[in-house]
Protein backbone atom coordinates (compact mmCIF):
# COMPACT_ATOMS: atom_id res chain seq x y z
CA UNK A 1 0.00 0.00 0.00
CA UNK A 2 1.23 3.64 -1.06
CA UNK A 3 0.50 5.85 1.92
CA UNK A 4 1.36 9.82 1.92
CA UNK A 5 4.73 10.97 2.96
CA UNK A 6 2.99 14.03 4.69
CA UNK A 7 0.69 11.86 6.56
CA UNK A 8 3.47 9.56 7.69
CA UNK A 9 5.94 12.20 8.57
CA UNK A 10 3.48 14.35 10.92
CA UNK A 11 3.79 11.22 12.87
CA UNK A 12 7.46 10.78 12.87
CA UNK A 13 7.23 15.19 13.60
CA UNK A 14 4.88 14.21 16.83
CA UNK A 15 7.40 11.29 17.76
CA UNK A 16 10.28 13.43 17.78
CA UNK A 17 9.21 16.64 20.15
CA UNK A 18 7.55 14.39 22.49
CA UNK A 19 11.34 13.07 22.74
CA UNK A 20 10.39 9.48 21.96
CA UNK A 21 13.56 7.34 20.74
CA UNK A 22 13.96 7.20 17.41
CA UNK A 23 13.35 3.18 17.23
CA UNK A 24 10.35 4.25 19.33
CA UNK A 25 9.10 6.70 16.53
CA UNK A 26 10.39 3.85 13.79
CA UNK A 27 8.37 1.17 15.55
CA UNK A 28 4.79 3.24 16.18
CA UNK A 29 5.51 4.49 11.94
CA UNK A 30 5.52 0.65 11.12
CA UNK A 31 2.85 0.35 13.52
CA UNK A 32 0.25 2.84 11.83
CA UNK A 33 2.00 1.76 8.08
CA UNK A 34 2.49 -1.71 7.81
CA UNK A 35 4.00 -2.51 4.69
CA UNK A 36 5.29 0.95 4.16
CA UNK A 37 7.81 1.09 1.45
CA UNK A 38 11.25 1.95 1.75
CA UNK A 39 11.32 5.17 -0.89
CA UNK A 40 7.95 6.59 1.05
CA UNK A 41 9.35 5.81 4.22
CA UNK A 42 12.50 8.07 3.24
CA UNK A 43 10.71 11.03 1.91
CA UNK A 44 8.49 11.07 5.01
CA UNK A 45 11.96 11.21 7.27
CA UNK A 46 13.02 14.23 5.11
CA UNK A 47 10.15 16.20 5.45
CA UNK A 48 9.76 15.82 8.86
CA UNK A 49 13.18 16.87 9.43
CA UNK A 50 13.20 19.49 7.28
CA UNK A 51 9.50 20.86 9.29
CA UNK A 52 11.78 20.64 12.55
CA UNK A 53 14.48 22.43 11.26
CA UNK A 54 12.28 25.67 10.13
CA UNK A 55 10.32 25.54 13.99
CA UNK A 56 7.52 23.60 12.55
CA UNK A 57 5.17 22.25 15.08
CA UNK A 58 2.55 19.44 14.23
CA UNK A 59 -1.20 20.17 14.38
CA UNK A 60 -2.76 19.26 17.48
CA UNK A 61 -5.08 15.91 17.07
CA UNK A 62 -8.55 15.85 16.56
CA UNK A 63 -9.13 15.06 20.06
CA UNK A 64 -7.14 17.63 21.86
CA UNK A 65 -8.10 20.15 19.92
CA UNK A 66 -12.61 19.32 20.62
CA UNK A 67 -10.87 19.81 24.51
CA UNK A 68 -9.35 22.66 24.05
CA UNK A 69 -11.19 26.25 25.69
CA UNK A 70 -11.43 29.31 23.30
């Protein structure tokens, strides 16, 4: 299955400032994209790297966000 580098690197994003360990952030990506393919699984590394590097932050989830006052 072909799954969206943007999709799969938000997670990787959210894995990395909550300070998991990288084979933590490896293992829930593999987790949420089985079969994820190698050239995927690279561009989604890159991009999420590159969002860190400019200060990017990842959305809040769904969840948080119905919680959250205004």
């Amino acid at each position: 299955m072909r799954y969206r580098p943007t999709t799969v690197s938000s997670l990787i994003v959210r894995g990395l400032i909550n300070q998991l360990d990288m084979k933590d952030v490896e293992d829930q990506v593999h987790t949420q994209f089985p079969e994820i393919d190698g050239h995927t699984l690279w561009e989604s590394y890159n991009i999420a790297l590159l969002a860190l590097a400019i200060g990017a932050k990842p959305e809040p989830t769904r969840q948080a966000a119905a919680h959250s006052t205004i």
